[in-house]
C-alpha atoms as a PDB file:
ATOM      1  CA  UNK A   1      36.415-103.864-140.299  1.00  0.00           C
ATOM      2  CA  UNK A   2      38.720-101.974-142.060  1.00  0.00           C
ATOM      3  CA  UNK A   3      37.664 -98.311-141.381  1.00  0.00           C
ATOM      4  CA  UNK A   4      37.549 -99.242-137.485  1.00  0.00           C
ATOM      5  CA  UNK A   5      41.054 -99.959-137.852  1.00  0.00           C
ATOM      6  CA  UNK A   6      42.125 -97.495-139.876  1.00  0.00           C
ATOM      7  CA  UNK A   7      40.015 -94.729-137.483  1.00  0.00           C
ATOM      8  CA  UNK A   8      41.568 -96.924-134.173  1.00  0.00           C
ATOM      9  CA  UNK A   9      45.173 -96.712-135.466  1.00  0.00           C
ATOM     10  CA  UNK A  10      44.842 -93.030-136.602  1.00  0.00           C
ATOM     11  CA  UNK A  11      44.015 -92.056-132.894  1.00  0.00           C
ATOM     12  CA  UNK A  12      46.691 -93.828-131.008  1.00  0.00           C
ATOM     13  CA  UNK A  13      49.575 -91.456-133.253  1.00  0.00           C
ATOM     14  CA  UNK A  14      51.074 -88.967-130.662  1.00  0.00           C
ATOM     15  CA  UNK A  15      52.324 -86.601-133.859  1.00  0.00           C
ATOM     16  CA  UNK A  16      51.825 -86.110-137.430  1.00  0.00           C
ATOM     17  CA  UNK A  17      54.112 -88.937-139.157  1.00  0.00           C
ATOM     18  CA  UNK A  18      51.393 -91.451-140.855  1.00  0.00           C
ATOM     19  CA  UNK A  19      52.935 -94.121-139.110  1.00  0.00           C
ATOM     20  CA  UNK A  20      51.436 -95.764-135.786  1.00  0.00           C
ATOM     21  CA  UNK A  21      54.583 -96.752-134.196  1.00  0.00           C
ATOM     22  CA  UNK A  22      54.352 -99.572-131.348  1.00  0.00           C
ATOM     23  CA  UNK A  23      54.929 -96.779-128.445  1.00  0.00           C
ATOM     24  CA  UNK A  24      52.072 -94.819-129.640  1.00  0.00           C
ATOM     25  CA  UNK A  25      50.020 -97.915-129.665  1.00  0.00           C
ATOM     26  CA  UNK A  26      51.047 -99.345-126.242  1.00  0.00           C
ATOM     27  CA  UNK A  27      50.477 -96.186-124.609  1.00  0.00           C
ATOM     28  CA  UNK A  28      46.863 -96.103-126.409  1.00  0.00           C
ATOM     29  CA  UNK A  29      46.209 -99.230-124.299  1.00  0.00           C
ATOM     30  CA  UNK A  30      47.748 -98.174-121.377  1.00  0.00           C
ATOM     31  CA  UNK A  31      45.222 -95.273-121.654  1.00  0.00           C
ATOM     32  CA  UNK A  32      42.361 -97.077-121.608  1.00  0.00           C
ATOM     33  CA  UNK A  33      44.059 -99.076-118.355  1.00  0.00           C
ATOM     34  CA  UNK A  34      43.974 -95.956-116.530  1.00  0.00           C
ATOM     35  CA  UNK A  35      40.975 -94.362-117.383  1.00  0.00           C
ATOM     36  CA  UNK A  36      39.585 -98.026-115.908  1.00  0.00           C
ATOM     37  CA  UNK A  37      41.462 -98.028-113.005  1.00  0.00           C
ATOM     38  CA  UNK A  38      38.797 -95.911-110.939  1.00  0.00           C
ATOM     39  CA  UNK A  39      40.963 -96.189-107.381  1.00  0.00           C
ATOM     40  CA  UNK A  40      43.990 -95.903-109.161  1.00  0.00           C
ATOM     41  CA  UNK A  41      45.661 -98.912-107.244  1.00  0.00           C
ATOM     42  CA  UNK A  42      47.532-100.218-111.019  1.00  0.00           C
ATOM     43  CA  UNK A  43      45.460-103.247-111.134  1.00  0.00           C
ATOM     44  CA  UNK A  44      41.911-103.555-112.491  1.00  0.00           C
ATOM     45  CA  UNK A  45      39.461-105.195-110.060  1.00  0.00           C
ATOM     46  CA  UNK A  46      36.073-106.776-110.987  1.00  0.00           C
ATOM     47  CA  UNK A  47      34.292-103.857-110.478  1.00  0.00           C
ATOM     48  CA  UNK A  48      36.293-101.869-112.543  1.00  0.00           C
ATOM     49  CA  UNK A  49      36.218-104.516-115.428  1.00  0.00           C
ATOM     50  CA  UNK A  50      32.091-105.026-115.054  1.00  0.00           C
ATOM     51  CA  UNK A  51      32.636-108.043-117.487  1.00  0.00           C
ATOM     52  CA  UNK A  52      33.516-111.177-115.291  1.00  0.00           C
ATOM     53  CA  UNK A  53      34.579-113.292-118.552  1.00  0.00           C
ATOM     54  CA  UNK A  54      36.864-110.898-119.675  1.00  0.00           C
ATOM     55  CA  UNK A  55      38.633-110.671-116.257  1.00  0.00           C
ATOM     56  CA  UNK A  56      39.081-114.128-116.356  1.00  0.00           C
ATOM     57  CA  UNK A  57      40.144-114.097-119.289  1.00  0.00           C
ATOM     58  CA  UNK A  58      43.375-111.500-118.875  1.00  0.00           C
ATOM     59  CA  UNK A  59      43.733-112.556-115.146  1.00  0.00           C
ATOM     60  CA  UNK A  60      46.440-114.777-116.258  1.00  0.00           C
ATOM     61  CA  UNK A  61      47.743-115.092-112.908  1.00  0.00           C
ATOM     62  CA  UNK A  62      44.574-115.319-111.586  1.00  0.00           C
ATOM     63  CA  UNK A  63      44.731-112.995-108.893  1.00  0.00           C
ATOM     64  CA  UNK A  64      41.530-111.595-109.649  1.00  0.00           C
ATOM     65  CA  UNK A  65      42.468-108.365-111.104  1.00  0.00           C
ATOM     66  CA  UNK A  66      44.276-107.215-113.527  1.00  0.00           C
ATOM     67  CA  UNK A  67      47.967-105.322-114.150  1.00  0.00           C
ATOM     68  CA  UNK A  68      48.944-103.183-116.970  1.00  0.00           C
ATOM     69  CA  UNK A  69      50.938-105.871-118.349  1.00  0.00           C
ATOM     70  CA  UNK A  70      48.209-108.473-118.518  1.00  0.00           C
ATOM     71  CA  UNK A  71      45.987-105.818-120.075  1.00  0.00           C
ATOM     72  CA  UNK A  72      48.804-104.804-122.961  1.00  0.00           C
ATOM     73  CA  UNK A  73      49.591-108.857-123.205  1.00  0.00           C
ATOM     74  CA  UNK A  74      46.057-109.229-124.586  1.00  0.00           C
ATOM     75  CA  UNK A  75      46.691-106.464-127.576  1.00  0.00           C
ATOM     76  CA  UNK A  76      50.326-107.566-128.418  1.00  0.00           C
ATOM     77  CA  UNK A  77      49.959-109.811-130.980  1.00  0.00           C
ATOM     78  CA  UNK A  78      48.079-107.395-132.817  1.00  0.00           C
ATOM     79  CA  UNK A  79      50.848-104.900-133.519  1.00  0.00           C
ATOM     80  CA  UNK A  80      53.438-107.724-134.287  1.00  0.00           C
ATOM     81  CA  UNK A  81      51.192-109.103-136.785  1.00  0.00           C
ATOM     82  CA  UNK A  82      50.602-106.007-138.700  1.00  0.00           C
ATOM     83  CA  UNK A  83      54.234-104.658-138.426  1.00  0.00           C
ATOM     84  CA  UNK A  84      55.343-106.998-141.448  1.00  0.00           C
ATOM     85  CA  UNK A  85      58.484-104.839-141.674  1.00  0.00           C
ATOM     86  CA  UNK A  86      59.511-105.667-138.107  1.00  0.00           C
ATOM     87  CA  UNK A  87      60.285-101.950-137.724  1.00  0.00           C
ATOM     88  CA  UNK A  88      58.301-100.950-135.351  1.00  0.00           C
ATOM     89  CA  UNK A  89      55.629 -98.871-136.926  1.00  0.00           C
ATOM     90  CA  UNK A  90      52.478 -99.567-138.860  1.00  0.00           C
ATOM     91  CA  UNK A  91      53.272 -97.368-142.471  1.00  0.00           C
ATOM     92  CA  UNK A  92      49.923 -96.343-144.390  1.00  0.00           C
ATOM     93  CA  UNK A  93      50.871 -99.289-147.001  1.00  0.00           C
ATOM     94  CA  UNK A  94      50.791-101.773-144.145  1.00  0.00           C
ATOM     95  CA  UNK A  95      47.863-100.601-142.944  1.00  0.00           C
ATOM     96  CA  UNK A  96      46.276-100.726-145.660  1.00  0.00           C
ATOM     97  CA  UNK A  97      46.984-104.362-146.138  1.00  0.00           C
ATOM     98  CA  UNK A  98      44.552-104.612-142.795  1.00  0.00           C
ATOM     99  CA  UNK A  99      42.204-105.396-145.163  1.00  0.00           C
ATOM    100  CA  UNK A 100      43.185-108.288-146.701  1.00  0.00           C
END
């Protein structure tokens, strides 16, 4: 939903410009990849995931856990699809046009 989004991308901005530019979204991810990364080894295992069909999922080289760059693989898209300027920030008109 639109407000989810809006709240979501209003978080990951590290300063006051109304833009969400792709750092401050990556490193919004790769927050959430170290808070889960209880043993702080840089890879999440399946007890640090706690759902198997996600792991899976992101374990694209299957070696049953997961790196930072699997994790921020599985979010990419999203930024790239919203970024319909191609310059490397989400303005308030594109994310607006969330909703659509």
């Amino acid at each position: 939903a639109t407000p989810c989004w809006d709240y979501l991308l209003h978080i990951m901005r590290t300063d006051k410009n109304p833009a969400t530019s792709r750092k401050d979204f990556d490193g919004y991810w790769e927050k959430l990849f170290t808070m889960a990364d209880l043993d702080q080894n840089g890879s999440l295992s399946p007890e640090e995931m706690l759902a198997d069909a996600l792991l899976k999922t992101l374990d694209k080289d299957q070696s049953n856990s997961i790196e930072l760059e699997e994790w921020l693989a599985a979010y990419d898209g999203m930024f790239d699809k919203f970024d319909r300027d191609q310059d490397g920030s989400l303005s308030p008109k594109e994310k607006k046009q969330l909703a659509r």
